[in-house]
N, C-alpha and C. Protein backbone atom coordinates (compact mmCIF):
# COMPACT_ATOMS: atom_id res chain seq x y z
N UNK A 1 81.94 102.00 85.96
CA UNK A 1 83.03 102.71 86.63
C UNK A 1 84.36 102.20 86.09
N UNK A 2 85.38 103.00 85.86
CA UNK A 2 86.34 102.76 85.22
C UNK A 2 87.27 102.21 86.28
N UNK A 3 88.44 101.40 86.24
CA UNK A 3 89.25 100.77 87.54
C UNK A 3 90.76 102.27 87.07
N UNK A 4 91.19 102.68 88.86
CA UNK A 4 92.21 103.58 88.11
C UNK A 4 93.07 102.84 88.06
N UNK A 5 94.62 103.77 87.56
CA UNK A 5 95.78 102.88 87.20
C UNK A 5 96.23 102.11 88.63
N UNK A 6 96.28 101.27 88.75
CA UNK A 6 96.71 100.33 89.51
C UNK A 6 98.04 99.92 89.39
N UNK A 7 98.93 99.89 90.12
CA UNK A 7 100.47 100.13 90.39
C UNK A 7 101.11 98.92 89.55
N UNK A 8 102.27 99.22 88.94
CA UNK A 8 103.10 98.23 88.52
C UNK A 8 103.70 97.64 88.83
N UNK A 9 104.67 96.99 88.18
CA UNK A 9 106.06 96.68 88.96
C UNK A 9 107.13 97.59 89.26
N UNK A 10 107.23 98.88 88.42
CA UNK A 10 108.47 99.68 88.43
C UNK A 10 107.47 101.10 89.15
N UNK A 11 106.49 100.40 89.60
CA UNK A 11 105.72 102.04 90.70
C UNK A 11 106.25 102.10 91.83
N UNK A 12 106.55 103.05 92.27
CA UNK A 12 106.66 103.04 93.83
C UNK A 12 105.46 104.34 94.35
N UNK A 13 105.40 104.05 95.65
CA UNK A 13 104.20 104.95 96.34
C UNK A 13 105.30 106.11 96.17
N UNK A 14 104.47 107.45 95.93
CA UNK A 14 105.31 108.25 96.20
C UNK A 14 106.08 109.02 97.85
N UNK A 15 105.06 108.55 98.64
CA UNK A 15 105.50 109.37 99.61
C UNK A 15 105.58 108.18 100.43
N UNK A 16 105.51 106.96 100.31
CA UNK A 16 105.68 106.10 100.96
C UNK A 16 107.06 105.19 101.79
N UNK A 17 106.92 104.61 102.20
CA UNK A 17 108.02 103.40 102.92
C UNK A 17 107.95 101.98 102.30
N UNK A 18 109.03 101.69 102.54
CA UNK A 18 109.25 100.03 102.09
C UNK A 18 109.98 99.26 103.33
N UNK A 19 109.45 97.73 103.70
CA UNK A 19 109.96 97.22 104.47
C UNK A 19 109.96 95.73 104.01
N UNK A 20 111.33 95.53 104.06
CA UNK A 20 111.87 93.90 103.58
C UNK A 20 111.30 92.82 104.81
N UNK A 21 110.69 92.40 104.84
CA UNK A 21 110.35 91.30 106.08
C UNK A 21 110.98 90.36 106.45
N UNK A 22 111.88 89.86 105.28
CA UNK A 22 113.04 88.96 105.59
C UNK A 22 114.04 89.20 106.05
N UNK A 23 114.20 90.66 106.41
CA UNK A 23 115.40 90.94 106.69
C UNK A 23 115.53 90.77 108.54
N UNK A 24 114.39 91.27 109.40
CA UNK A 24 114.76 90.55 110.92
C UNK A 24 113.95 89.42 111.33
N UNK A 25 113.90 88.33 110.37
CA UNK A 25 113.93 87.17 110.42
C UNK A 25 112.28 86.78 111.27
N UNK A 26 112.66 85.61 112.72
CA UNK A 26 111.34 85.83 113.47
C UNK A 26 110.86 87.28 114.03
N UNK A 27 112.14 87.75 114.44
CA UNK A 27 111.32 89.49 114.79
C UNK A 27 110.87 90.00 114.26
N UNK A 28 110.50 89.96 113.04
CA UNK A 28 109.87 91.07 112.57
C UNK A 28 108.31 90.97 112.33
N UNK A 29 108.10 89.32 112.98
CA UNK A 29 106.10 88.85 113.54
C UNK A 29 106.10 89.03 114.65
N UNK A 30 105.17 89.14 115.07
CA UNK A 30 104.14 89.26 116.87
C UNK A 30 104.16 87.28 117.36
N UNK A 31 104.16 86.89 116.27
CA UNK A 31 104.31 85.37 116.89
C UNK A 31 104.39 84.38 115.34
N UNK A 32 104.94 83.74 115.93
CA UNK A 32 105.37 82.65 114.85
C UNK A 32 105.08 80.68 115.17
N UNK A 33 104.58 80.72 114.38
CA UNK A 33 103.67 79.00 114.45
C UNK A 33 105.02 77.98 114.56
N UNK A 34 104.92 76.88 114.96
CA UNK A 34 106.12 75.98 114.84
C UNK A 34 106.48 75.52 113.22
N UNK A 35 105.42 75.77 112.37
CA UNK A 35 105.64 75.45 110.97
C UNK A 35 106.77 76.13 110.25
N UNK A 36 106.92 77.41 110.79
CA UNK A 36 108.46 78.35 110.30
C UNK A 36 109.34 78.78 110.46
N UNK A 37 109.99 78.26 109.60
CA UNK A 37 111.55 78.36 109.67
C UNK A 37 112.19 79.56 109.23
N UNK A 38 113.48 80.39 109.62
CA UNK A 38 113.99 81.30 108.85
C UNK A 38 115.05 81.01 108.76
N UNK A 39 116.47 81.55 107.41
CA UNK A 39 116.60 81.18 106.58
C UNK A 39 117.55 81.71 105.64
N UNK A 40 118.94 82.21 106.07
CA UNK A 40 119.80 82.11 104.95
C UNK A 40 118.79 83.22 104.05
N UNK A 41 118.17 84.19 104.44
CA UNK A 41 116.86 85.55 103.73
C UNK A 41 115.72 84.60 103.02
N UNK A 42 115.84 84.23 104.07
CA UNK A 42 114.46 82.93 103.18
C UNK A 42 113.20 82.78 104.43
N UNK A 43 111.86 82.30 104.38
CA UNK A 43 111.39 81.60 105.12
C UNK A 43 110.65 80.84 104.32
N UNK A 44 111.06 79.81 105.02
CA UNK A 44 110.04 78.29 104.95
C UNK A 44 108.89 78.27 105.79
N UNK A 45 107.91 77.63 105.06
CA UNK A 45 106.70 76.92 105.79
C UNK A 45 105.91 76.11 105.35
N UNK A 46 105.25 75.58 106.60
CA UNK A 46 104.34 74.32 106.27
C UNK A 46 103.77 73.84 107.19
N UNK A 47 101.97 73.80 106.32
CA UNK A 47 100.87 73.33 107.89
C UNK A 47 101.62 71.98 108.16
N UNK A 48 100.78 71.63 109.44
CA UNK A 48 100.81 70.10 109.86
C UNK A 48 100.31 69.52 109.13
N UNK A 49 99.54 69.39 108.51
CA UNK A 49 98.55 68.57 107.88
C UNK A 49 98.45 69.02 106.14
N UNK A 50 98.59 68.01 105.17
CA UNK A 50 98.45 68.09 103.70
C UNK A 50 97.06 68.42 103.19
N UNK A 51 95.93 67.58 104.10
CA UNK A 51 94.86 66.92 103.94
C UNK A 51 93.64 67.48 104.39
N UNK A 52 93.90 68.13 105.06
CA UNK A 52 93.44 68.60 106.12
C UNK A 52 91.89 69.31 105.49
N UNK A 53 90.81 69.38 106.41
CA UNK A 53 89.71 70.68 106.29
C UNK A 53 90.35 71.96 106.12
N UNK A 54 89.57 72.95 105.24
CA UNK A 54 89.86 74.40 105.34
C UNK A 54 89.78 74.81 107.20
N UNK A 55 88.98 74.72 107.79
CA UNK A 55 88.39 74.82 109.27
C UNK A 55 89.44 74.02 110.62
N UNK A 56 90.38 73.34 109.74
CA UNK A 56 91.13 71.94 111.18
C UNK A 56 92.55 73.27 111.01
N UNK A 57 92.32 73.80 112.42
CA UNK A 57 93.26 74.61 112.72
C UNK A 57 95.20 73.65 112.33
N UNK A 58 95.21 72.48 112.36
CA UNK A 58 96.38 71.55 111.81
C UNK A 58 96.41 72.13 110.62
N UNK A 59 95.38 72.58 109.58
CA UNK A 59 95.67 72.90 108.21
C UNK A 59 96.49 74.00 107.71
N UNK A 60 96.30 75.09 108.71
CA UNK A 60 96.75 76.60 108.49
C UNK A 60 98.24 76.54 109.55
N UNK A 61 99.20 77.14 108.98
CA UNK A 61 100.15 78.23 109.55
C UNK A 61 100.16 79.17 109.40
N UNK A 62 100.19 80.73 110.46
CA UNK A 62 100.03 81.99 110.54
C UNK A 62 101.39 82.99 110.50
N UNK A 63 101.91 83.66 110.01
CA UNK A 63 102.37 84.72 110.56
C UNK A 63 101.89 86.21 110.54
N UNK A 64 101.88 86.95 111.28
CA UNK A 64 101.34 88.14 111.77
C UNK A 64 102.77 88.99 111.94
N UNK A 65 102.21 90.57 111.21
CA UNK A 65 103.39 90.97 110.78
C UNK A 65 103.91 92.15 112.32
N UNK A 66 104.80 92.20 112.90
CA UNK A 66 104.74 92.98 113.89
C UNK A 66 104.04 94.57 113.45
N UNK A 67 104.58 95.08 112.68
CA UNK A 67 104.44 96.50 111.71
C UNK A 67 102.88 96.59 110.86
N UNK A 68 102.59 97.49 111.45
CA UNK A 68 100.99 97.97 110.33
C UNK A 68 101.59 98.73 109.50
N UNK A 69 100.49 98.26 108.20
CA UNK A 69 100.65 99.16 106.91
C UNK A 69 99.66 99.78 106.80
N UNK A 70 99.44 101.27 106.03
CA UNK A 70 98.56 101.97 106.25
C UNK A 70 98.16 102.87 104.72
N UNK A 71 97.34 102.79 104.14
CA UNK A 71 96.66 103.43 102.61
C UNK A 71 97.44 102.58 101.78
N UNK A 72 97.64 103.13 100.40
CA UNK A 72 98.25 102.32 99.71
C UNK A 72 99.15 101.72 99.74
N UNK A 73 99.15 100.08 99.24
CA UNK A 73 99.93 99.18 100.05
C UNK A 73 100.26 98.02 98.69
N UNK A 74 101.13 97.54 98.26
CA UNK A 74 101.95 96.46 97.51
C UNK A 74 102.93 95.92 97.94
N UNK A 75 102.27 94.27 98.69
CA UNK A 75 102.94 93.20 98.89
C UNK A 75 103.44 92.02 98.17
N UNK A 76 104.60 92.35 97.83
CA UNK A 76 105.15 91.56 96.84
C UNK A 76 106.00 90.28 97.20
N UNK A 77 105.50 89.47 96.72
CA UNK A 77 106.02 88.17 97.24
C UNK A 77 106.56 87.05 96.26
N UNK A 78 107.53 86.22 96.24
CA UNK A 78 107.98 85.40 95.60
C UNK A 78 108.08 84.42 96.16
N UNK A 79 107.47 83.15 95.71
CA UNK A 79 107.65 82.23 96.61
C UNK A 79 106.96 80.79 95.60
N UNK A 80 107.82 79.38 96.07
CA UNK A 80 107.55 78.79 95.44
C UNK A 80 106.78 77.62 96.43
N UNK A 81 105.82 77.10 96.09
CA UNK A 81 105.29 75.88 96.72
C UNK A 81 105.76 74.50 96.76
N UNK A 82 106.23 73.58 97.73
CA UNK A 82 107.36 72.13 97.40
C UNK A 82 105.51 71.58 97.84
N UNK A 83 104.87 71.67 98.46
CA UNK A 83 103.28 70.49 98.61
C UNK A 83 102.19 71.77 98.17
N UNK A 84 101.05 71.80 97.96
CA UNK A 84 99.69 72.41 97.66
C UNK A 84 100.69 73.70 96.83
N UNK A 85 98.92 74.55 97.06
CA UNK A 85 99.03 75.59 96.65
C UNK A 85 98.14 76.95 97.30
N UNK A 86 98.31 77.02 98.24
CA UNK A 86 97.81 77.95 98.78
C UNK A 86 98.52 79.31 99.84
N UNK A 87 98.26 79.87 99.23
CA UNK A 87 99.14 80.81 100.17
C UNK A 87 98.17 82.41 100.43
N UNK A 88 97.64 82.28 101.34
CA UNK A 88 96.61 83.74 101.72
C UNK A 88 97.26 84.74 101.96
N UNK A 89 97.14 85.99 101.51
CA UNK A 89 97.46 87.53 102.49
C UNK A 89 96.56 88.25 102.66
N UNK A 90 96.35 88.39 104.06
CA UNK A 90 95.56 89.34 104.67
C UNK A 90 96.03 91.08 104.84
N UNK A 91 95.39 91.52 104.03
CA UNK A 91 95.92 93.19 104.37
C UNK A 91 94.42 93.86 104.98
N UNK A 92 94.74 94.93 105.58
CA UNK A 92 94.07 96.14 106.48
C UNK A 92 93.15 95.12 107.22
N UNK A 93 93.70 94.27 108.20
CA UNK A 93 92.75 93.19 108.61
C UNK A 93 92.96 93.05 109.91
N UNK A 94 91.91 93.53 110.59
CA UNK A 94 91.73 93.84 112.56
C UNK A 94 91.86 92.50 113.16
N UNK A 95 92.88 91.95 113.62
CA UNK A 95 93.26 90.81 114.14
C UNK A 95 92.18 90.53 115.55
N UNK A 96 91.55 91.29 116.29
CA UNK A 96 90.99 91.40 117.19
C UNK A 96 89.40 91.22 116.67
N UNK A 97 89.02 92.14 115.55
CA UNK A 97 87.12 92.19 115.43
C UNK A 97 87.37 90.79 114.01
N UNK A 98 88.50 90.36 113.89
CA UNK A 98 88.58 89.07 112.36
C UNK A 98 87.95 89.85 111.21
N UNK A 99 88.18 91.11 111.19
CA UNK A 99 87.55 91.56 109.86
C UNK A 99 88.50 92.34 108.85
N UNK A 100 88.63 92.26 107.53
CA UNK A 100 89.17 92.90 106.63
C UNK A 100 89.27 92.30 105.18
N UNK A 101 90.45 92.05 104.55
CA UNK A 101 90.76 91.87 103.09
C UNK A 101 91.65 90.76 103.36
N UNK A 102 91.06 89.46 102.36
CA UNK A 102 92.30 88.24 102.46
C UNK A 102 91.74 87.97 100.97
N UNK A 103 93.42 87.59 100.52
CA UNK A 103 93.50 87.10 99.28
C UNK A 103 94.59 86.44 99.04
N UNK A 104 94.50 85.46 98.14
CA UNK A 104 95.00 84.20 98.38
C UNK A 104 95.40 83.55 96.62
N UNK A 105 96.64 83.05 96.46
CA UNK A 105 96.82 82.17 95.63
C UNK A 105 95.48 81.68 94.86
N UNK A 106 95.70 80.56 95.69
CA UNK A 106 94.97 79.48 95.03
C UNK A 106 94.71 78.31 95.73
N UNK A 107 92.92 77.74 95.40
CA UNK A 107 92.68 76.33 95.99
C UNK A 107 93.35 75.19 95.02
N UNK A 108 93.78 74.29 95.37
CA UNK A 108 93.83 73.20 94.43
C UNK A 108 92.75 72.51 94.08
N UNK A 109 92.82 72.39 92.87
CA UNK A 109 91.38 71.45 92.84
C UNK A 109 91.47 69.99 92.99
N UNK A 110 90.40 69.49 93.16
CA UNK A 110 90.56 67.79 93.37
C UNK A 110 90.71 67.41 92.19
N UNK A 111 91.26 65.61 92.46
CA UNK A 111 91.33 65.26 90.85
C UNK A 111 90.20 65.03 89.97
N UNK A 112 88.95 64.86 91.10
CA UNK A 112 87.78 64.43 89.96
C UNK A 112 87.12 65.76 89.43
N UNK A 113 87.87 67.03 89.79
CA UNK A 113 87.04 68.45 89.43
C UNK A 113 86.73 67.89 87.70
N UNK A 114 85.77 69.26 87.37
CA UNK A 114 85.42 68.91 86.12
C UNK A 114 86.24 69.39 84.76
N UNK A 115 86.07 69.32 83.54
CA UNK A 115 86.85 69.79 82.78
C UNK A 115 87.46 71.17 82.97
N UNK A 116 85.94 71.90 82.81
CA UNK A 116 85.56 73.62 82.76
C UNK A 116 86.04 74.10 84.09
N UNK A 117 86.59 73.33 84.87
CA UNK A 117 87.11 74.04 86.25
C UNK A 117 88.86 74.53 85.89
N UNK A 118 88.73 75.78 87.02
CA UNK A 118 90.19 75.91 86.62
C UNK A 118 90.74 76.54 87.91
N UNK A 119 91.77 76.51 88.20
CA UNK A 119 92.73 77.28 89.35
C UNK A 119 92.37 78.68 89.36
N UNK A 120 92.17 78.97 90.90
CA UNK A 120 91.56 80.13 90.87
C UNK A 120 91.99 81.26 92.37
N UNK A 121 92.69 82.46 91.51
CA UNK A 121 92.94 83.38 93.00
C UNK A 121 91.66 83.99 93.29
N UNK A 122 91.74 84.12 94.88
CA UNK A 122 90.34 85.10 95.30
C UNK A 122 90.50 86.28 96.26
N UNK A 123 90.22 86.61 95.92
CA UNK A 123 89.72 88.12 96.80
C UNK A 123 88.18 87.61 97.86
N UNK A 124 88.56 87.82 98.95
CA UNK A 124 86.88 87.54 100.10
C UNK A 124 87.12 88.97 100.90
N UNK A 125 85.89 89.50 101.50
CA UNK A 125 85.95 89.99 102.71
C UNK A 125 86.12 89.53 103.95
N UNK A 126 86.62 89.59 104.92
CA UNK A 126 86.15 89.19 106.34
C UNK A 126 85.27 90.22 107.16
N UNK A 127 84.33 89.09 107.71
CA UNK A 127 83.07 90.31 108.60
C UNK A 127 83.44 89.94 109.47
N UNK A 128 83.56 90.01 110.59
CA UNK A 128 84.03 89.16 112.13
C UNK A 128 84.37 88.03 111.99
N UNK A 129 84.72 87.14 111.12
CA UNK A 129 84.74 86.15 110.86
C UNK A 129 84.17 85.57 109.50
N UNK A 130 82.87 86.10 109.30
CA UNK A 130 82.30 85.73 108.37
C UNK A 130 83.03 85.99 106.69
N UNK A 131 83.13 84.62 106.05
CA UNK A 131 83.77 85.02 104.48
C UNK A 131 82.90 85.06 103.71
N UNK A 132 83.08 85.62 102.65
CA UNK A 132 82.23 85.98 101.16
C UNK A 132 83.52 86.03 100.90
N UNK A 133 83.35 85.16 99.46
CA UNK A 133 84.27 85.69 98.19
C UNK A 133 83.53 86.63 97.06
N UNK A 134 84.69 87.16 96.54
CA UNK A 134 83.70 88.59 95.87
C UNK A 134 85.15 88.39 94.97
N UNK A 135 85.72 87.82 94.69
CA UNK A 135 86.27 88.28 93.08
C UNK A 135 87.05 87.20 93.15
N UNK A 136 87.14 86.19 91.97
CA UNK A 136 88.18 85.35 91.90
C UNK A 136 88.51 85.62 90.42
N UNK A 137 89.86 85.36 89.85
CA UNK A 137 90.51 85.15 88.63
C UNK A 137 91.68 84.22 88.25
N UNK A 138 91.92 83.31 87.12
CA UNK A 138 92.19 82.15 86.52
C UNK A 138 94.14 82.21 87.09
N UNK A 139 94.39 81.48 87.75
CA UNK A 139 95.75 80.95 88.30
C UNK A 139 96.18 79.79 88.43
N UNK A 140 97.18 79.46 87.37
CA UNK A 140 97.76 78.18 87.97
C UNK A 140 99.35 78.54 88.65
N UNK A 141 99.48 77.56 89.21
CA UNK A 141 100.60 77.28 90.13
C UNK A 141 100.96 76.18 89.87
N UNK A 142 102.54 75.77 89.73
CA UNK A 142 102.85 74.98 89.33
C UNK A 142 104.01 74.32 90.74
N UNK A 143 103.61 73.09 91.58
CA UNK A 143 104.66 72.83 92.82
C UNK A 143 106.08 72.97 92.05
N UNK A 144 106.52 73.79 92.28
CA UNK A 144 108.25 73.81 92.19
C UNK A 144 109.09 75.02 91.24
N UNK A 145 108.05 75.47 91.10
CA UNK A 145 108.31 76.60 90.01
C UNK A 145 108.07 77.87 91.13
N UNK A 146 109.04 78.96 90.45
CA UNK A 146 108.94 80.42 91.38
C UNK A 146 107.52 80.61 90.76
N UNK A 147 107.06 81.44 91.75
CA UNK A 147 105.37 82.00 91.69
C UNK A 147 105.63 83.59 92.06
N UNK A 148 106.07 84.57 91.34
CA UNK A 148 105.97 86.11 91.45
C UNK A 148 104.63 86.89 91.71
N UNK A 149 104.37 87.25 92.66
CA UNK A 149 103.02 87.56 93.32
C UNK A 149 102.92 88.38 93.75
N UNK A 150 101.77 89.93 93.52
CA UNK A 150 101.66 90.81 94.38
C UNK A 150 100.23 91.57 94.59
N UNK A 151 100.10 91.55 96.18
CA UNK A 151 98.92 91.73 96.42
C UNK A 151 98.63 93.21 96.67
N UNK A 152 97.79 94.01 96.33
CA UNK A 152 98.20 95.46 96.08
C UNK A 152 96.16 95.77 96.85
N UNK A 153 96.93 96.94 97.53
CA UNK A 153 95.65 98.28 97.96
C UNK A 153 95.69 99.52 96.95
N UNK A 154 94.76 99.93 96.28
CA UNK A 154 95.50 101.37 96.02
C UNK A 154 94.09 101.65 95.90
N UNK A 155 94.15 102.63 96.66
CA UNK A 155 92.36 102.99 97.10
C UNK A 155 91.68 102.51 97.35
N UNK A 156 90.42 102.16 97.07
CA UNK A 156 89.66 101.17 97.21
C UNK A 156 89.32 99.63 96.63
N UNK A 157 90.56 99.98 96.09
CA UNK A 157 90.49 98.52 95.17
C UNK A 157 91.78 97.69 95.63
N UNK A 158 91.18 96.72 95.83
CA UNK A 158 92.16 95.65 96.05
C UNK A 158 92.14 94.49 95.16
N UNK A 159 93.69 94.27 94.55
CA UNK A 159 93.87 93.58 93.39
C UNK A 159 95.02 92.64 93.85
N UNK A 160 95.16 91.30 92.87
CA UNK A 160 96.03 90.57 93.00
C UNK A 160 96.89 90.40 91.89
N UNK A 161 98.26 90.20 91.30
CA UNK A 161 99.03 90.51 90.04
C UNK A 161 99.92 88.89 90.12
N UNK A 162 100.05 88.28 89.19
CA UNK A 162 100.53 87.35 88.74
C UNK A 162 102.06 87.59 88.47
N UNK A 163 103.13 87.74 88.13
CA UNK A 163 104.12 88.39 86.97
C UNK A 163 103.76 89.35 86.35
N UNK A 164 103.45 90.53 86.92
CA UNK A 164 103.15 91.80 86.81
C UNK A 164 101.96 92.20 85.57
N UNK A 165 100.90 90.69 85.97
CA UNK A 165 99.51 90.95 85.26
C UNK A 165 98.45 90.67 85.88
N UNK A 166 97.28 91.23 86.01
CA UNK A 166 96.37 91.40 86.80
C UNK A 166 95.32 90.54 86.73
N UNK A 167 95.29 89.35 87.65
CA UNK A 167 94.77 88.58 88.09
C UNK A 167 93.24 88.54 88.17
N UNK A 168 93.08 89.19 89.54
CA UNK A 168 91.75 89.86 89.79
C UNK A 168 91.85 91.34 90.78
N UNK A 169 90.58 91.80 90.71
CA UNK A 169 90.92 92.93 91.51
C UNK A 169 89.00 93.15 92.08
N UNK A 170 89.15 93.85 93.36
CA UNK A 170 87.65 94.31 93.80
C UNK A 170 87.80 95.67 94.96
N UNK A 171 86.47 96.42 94.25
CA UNK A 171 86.61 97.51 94.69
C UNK A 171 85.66 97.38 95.61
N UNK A 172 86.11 98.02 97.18
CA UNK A 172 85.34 98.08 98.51
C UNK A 172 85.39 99.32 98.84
N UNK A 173 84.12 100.14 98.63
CA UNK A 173 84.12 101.28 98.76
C UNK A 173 84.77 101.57 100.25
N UNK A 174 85.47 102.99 100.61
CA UNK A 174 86.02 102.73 101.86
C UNK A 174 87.13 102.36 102.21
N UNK A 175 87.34 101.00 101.72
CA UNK A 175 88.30 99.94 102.01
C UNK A 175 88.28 99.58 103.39
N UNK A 176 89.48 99.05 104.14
CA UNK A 176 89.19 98.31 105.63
C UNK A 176 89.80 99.59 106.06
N UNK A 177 90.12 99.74 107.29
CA UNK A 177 90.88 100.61 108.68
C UNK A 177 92.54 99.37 108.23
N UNK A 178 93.65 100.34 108.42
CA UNK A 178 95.05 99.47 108.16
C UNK A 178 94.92 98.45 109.22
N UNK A 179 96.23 97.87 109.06
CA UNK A 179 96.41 96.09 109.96
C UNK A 179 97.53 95.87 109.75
N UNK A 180 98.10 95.04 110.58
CA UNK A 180 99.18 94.60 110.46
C UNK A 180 99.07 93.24 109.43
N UNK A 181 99.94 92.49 108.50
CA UNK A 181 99.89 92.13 107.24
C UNK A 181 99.77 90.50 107.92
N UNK A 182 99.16 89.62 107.18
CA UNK A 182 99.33 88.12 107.56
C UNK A 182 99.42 87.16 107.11
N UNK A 183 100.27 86.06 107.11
CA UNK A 183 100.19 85.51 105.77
C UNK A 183 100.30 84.04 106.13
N UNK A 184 99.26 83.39 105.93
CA UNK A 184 98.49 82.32 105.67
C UNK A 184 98.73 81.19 104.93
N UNK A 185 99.24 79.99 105.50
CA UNK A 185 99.83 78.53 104.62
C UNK A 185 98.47 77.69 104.44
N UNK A 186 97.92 76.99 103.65
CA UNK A 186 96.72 75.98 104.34
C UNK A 186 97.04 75.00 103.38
N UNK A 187 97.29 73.88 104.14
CA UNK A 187 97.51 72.39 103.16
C UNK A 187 98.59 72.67 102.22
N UNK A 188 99.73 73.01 102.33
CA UNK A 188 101.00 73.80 101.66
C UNK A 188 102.09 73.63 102.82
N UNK A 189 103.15 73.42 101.59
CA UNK A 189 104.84 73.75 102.30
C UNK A 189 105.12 74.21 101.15
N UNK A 190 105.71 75.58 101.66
CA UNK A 190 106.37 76.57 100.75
C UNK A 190 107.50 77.29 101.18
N UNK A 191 108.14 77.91 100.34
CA UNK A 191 109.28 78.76 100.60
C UNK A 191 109.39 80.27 99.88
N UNK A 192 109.37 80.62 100.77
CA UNK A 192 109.27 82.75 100.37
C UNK A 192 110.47 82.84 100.19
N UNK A 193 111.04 83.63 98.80
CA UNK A 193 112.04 84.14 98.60
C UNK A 193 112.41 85.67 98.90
N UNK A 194 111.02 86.45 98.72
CA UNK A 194 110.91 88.10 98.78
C UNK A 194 109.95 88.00 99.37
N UNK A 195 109.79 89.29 100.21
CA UNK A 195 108.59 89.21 100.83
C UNK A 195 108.69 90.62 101.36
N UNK A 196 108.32 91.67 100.58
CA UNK A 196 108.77 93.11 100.68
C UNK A 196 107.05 94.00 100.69
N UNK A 197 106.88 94.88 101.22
CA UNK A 197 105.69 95.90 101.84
C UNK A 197 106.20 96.79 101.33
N UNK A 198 105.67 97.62 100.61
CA UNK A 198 105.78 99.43 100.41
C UNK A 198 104.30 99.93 100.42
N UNK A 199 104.26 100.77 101.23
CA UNK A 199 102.98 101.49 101.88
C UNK A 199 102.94 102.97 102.03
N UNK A 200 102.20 103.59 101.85
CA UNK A 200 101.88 104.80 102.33
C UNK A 200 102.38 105.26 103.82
N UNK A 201 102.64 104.84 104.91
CA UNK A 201 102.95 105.11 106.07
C UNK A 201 102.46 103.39 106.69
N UNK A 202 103.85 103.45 107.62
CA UNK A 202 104.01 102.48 108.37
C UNK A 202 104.21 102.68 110.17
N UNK A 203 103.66 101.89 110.56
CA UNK A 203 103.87 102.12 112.33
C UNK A 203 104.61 100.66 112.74
């Protein structure tokens, strides 16, 4: 099966909306963790914990976007990491049944990983909870350097873009039901510079 064209940087949806998230600051989440700050069009964040388990709720900071996005969807984000490297977005993802599309930066690896290991973005499903990863591709991140990032729907395929090159991508027949957008710190302090949604229809 062939992958279709998958959106650029200079695409816009055609019949779609765009919404800046930085622009009404905490209002514009359903709730906000003590880890974030806003910001002079900036937000900061950062778990409690450096060290932490994937699972030690101390590891993760949440925000949840007030606004659902709905069909095709490119979340574009800029943002640089000052500790780790991880930064998740959850799109078309039912905050209530824990099921949909999260994709994410990158794990850091430990220092004793092996040669042949390398930094890696992923694409997982969520089933009620339950994760599978189903597509990862080669990312480094560098702490202190801008990281240009965008996480894109466009049909059934959901892809992740580096500096407007394509990372990884996986096709879910279907795709999820829309969601409001979420975005995920774990073992990381970072700072979002952009953080802009253009979607097919927004509520």
């Amino acid at each position: 099966m062939l992958l279709p064209a998958i959106l650029g940087e200079s695409d816009a949806l055609a019949d779609g909306s765009t919404v800046n998230l930085l622009d009404d600051g905490s209002r514009a989440w359903v709730s906000v963790d003590a880890g974030w700050k806003f910001d002079n069009d900036e937000i900061a964040g950062a778990s409690s914990i450096m060290d932490g388990a994937i699972t030690d709720p101390a590891a993760s900071t949440f925000l949840v976007s007030r606004k659902v996005f709905g069909g095709d969807i490119v979340v574009s984000i800029d943002v640089t990491f000052d500790e780790g490297r991880y930064l998740g977005v959850y799109v078309d993802f039912d905050q209530d049944t824990q099921t949909g599309i999260w994709m994410a930066t990158v794990h850091a690896l430990p220092e004793d990983a092996a040669d042949n290991e390398v930094e890696r973005a992923y694409i997982k499903t969520v089933e009620e909870s339950f994760w599978i990863v189903r597509a990862t591709g080669e990312l480094v991140v560098q702490p202190g350097a801008l990281l240009r990032m965008r996480f894109v729907r466009k049909g059934d395929y959901y892809s992740v873009f580096s500096d407007d090159t394509l990372v990884v991508t996986y096709f879910k027949p279907g795709g999820y039901p829309a969601g409001p957008l979420q975005i995920r710190l774990t073992n990381a302090s970072a700072r979002i510079h952009r953080l802009r949604v253009e979607s097919d229809w927004i509520e």
